[in-house]
C-alpha atoms as a PDB file:
ATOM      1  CA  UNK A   1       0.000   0.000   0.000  1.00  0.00           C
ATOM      2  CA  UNK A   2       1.049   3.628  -0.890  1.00  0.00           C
ATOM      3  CA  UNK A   3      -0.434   7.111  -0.204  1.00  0.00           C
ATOM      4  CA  UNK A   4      -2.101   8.505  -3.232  1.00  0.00           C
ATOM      5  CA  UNK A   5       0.325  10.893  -5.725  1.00  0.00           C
ATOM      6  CA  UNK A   6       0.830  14.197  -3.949  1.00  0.00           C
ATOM      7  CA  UNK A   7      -0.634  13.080  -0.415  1.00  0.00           C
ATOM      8  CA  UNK A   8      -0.075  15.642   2.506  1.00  0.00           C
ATOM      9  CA  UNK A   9      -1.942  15.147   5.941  1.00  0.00           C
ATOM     10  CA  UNK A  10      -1.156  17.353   8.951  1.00  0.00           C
ATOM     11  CA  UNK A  11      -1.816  16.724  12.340  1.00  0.00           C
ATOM     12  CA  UNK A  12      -1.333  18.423  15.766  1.00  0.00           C
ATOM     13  CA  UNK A  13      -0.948  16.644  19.342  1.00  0.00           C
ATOM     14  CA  UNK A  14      -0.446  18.184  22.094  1.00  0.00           C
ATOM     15  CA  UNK A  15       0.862  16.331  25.604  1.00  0.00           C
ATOM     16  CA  UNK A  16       1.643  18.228  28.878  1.00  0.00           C
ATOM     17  CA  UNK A  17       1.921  21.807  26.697  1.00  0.00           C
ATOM     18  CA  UNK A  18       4.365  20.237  24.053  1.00  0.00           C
ATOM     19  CA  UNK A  19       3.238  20.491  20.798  1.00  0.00           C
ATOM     20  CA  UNK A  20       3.844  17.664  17.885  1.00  0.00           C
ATOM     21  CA  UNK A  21       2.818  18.711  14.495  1.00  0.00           C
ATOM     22  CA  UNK A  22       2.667  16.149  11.961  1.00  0.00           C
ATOM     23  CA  UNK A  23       3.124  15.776   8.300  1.00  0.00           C
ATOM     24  CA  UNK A  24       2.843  13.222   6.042  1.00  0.00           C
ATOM     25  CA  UNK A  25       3.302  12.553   2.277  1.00  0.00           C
ATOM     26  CA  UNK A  26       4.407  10.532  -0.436  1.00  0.00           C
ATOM     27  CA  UNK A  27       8.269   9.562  -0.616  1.00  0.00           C
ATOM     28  CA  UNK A  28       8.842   7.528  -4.126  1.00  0.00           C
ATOM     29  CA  UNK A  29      12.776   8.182  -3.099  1.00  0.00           C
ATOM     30  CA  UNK A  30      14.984   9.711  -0.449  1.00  0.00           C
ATOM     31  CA  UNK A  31      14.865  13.378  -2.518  1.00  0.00           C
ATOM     32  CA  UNK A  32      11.091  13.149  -2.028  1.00  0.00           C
ATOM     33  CA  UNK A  33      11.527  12.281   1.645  1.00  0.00           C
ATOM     34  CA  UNK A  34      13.573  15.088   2.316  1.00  0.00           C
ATOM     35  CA  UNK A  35      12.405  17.537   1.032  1.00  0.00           C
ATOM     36  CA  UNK A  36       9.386  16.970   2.797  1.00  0.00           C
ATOM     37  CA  UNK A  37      11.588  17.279   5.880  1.00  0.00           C
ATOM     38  CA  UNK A  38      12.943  20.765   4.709  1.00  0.00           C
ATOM     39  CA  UNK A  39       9.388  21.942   3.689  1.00  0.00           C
ATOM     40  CA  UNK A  40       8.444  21.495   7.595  1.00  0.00           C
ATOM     41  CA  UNK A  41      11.960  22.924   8.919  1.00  0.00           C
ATOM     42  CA  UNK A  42      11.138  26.076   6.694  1.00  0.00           C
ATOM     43  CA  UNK A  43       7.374  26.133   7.907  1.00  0.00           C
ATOM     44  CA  UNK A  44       8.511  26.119  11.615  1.00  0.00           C
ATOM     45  CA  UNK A  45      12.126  27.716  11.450  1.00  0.00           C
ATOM     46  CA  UNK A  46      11.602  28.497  15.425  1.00  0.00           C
ATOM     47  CA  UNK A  47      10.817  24.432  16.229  1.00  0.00           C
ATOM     48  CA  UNK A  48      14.021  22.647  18.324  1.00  0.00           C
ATOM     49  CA  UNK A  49      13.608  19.314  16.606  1.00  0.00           C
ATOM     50  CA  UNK A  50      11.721  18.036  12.780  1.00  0.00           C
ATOM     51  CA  UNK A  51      11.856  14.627  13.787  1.00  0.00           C
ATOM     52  CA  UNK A  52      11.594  12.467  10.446  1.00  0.00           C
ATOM     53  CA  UNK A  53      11.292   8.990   9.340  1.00  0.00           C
ATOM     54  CA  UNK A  54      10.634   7.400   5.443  1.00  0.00           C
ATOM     55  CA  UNK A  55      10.458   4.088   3.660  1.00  0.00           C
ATOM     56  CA  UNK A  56      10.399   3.990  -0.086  1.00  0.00           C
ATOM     57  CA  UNK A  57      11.314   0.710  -2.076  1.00  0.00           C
ATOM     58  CA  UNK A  58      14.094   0.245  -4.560  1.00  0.00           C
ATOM     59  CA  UNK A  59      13.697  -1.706  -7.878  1.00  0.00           C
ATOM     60  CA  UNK A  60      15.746  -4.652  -7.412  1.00  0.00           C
ATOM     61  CA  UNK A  61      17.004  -3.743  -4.186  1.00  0.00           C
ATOM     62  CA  UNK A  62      15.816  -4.176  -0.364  1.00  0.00           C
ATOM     63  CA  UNK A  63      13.511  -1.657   0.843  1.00  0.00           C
ATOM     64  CA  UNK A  64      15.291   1.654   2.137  1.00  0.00           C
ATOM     65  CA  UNK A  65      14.301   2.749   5.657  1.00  0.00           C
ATOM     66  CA  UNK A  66      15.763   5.873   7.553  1.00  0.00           C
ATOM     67  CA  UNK A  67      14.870   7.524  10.816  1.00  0.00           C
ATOM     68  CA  UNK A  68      16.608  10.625  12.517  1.00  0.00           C
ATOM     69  CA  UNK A  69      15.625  11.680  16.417  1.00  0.00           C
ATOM     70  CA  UNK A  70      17.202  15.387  15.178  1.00  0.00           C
ATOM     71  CA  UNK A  71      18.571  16.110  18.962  1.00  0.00           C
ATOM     72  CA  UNK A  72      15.709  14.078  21.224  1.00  0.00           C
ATOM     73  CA  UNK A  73      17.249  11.282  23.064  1.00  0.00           C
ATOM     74  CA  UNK A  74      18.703   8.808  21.392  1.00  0.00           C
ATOM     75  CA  UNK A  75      15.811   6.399  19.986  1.00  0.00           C
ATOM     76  CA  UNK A  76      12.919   8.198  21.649  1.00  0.00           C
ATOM     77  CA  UNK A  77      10.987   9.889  17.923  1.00  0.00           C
ATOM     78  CA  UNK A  78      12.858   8.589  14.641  1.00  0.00           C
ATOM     79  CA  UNK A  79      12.688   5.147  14.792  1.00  0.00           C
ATOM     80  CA  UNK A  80       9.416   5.089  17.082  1.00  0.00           C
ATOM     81  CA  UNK A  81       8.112   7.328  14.212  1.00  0.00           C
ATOM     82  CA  UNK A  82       9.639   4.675  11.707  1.00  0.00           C
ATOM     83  CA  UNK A  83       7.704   1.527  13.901  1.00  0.00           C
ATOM     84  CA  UNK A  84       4.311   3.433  13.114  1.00  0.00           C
ATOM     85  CA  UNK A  85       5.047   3.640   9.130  1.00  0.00           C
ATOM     86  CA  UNK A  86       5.966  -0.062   8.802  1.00  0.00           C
ATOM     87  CA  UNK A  87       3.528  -0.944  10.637  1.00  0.00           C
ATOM     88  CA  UNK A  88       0.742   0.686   8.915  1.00  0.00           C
ATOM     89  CA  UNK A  89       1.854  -1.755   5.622  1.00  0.00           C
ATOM     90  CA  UNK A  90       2.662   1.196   3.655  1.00  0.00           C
ATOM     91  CA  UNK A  91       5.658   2.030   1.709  1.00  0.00           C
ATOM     92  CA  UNK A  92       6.686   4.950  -0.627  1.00  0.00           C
ATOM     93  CA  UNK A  93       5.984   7.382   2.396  1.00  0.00           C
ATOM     94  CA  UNK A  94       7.721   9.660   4.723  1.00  0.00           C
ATOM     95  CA  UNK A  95       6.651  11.484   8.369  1.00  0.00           C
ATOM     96  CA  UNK A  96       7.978  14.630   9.732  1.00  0.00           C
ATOM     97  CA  UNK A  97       7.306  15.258  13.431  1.00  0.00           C
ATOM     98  CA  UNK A  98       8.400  19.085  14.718  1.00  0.00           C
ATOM     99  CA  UNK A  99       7.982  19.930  18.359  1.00  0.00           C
ATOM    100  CA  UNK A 100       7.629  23.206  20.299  1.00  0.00           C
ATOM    101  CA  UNK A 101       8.637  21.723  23.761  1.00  0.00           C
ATOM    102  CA  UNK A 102       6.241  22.917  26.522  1.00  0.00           C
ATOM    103  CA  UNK A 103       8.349  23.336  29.443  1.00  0.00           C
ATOM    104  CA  UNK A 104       7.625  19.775  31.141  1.00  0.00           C
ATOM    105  CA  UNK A 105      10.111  16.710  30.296  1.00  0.00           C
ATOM    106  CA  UNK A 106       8.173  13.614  29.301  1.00  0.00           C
ATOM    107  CA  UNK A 107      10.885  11.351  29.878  1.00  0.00           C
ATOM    108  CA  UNK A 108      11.845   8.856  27.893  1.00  0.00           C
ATOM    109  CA  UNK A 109       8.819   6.740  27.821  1.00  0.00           C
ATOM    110  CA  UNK A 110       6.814   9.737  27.213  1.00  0.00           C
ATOM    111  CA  UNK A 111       8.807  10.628  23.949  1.00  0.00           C
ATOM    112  CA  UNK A 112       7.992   7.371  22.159  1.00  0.00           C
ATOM    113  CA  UNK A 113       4.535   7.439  23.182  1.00  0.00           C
ATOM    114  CA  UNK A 114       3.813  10.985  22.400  1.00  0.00           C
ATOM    115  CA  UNK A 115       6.232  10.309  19.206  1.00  0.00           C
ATOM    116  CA  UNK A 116       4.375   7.393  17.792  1.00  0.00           C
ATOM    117  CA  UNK A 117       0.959   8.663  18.587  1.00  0.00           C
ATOM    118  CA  UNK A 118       1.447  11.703  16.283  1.00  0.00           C
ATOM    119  CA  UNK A 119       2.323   9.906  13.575  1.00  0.00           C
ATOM    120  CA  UNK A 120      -0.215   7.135  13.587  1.00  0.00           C
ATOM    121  CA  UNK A 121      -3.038   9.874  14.404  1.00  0.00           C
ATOM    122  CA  UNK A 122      -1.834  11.794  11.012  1.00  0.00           C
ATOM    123  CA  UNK A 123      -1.711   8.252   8.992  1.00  0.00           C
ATOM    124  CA  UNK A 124      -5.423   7.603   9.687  1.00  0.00           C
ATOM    125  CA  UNK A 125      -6.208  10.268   7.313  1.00  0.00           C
ATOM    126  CA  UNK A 126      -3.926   9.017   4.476  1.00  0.00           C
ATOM    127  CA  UNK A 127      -5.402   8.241   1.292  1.00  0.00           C
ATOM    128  CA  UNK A 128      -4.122   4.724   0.728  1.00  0.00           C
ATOM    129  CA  UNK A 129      -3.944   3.059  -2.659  1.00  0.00           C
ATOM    130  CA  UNK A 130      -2.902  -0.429  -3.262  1.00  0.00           C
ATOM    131  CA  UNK A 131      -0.157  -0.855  -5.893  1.00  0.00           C
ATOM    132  CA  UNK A 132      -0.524  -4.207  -8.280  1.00  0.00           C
ATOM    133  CA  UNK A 133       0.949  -5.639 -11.174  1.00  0.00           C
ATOM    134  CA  UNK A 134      -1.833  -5.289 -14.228  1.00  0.00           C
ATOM    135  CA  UNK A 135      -2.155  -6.811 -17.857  1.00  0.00           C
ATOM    136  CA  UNK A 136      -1.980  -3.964 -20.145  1.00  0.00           C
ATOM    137  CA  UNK A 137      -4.614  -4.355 -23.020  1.00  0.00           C
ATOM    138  CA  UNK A 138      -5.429  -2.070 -26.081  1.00  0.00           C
ATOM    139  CA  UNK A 139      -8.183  -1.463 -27.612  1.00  0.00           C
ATOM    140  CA  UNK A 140      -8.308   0.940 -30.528  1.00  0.00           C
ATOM    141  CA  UNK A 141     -11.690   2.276 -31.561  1.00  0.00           C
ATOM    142  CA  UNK A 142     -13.178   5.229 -34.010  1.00  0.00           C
ATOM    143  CA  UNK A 143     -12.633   9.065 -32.224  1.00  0.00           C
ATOM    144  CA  UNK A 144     -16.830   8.896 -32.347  1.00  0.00           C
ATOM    145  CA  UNK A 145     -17.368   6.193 -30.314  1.00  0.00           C
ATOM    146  CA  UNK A 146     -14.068   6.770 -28.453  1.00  0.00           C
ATOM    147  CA  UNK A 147     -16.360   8.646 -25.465  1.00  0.00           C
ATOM    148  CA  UNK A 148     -18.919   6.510 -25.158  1.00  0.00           C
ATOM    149  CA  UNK A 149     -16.686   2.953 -24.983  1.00  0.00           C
ATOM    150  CA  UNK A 150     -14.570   4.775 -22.205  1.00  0.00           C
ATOM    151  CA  UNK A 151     -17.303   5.794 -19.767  1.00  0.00           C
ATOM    152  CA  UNK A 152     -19.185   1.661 -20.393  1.00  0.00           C
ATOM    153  CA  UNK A 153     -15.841   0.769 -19.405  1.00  0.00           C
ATOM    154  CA  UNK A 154     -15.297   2.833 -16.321  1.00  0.00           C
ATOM    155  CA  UNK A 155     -19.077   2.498 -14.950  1.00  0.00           C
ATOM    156  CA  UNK A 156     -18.295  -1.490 -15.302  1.00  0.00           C
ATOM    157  CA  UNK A 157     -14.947  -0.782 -13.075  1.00  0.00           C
ATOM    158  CA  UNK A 158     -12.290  -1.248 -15.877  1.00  0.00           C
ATOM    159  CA  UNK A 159      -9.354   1.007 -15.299  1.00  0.00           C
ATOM    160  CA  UNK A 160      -8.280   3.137 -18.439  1.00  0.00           C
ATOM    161  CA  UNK A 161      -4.525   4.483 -17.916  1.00  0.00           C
ATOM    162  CA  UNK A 162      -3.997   6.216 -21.051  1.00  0.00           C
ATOM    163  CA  UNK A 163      -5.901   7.701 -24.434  1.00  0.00           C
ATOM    164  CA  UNK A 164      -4.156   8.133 -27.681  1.00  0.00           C
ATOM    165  CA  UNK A 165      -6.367  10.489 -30.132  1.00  0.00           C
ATOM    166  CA  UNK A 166      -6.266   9.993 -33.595  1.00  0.00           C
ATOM    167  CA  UNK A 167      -7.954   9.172 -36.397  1.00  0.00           C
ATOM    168  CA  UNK A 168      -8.454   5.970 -34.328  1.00  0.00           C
ATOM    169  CA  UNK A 169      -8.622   6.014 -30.513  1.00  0.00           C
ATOM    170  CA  UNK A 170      -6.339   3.598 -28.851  1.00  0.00           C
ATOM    171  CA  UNK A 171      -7.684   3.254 -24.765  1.00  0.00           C
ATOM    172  CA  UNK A 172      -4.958   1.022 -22.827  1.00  0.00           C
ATOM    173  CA  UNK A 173      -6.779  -0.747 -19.877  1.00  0.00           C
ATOM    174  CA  UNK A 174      -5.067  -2.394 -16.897  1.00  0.00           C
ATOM    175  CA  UNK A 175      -6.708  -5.283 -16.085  1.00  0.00           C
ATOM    176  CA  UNK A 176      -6.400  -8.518 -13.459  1.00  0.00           C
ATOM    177  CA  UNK A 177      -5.742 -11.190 -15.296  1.00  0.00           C
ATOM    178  CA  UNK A 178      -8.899 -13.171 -13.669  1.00  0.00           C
ATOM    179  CA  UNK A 179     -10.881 -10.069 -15.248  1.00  0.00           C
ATOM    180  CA  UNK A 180      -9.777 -10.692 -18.962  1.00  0.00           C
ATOM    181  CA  UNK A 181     -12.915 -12.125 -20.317  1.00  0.00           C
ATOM    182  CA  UNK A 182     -15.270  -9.676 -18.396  1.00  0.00           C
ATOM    183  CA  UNK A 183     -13.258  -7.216 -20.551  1.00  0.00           C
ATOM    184  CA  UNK A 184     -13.322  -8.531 -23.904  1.00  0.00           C
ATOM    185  CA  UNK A 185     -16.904  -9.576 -23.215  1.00  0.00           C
ATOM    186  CA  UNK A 186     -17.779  -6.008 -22.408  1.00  0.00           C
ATOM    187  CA  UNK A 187     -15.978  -4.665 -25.550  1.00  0.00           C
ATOM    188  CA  UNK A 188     -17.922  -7.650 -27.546  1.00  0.00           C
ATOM    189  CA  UNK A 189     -21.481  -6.660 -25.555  1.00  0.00           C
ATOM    190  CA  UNK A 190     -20.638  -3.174 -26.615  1.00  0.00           C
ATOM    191  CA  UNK A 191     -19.719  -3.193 -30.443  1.00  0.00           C
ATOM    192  CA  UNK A 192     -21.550  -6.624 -31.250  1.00  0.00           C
ATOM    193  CA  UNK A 193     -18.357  -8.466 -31.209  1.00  0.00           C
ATOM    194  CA  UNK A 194     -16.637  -5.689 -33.378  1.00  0.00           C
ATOM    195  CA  UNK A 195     -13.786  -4.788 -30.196  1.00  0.00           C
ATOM    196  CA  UNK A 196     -11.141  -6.888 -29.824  1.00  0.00           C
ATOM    197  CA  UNK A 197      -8.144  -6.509 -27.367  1.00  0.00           C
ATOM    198  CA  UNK A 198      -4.471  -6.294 -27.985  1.00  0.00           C
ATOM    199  CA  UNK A 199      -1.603  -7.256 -25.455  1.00  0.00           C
ATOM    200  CA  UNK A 200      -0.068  -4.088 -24.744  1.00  0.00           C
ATOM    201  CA  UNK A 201       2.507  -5.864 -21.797  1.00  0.00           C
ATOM    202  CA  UNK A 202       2.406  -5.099 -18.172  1.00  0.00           C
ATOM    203  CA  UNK A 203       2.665  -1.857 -15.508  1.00  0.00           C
ATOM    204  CA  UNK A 204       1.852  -1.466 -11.981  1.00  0.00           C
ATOM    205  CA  UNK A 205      -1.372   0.274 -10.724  1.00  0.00           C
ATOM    206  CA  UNK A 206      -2.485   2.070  -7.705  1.00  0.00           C
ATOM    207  CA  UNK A 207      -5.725   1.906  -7.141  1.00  0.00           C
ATOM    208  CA  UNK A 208      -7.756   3.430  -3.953  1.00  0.00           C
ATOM    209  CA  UNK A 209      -7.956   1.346  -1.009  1.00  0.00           C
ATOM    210  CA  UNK A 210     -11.831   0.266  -0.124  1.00  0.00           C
ATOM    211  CA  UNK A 211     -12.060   1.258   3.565  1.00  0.00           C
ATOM    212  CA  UNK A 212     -14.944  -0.355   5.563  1.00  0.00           C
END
């Protein structure tokens, strides 16, 4: 699971007159990451500590996953903040905590709690989408009917990534392979067997998440 493209949800917890304000967004990389980080450090130039922590995955590679504390005690926000994120069974996404301390110590204990709770009050209002590998299949019809096959296709719950316009319309459609002949029977219920599909490979698609 992923946040949607250009995800940012704030939050704001306060415990014993410290205050934790919360961001989180989409990291596809470590760039992304930080410069979510230095968007909060220039929001709250004033704040002691933008306490951060991001997971993003690497083609071919293991799964990168940083944390920093940025000056609170050693293992007491970053990597608390980095438990909540893995956790959640999300990837792609990074959390920046800044605090305005209040005056009162929490302690260690207090830290991670207070920490861990920001962050996983934030994530609840996350868009999620759920990344999966799709069959890629096009289907090239004329520019007049172009409109009408797209929005069948959609109402039925077909995905359409892409339009080429032309003198012929080519729609590519990511589809789960179990779904293949829903699709071409669609296209065939639709044209009176005219529409046929084409492989057109494979590509990953994020979809939203159903919440109940």
């Amino acid at each position: 699971m992923v946040p949607a493209r250009g995800t940012l949800a704030v939050g704001e917890l306060e415990v014993r007159r410290s205050r934790f304000l919360t961001w989180v967004g989409r990291a596809d990389d470590g760039d992304a990451a930080r410069e979510l980080i230095d968007a909060a450090r220039a929001e709250y130039p004033d704040a002691r500590h933008h306490c951060s922590a991001y997971l993003h995955e690497v083609p071919g590679a293991n799964r990168v996953a940083r944390s920093s504390d940025d000056g609170e005690p050693s293992g007491t926000a970053g990597r608390p903040m980095l438990d909540v994120l893995a956790g959640s069974g999300m990837t792609d996404i990074a959390a920046v905590v800044t605090r305005y301390f209040g005056g009162v110590k929490l302690g260690t204990g207090g830290l991670v709690r207070a920490y861990s709770d920001a962050v996983a009050e934030t994530l609840a209002e996350v868009e999620v989408h759920v990344r999966r590998e799709r069959l890629l299949r096009a289907v090239e019809v004329g520019a007049a009917e172009a409109g009408r096959v797209e929005a069948e296709l959609r109402s039925r719950g077909f995905d359409i990534v892409d339009t080429d316009w032309g003198a012929r319309v080519r729609h590519l459609v990511a589809v789960d392979p179990a779904d293949l002949a829903g699709l071409d029977g669609a296209l065939a219920a639709l044209s009176h067997g005219e529409l046929v599909t084409t492989d057109a490979g494979r590509r990953m698609v994020e979809t939203p998440l159903r919440r109940r």
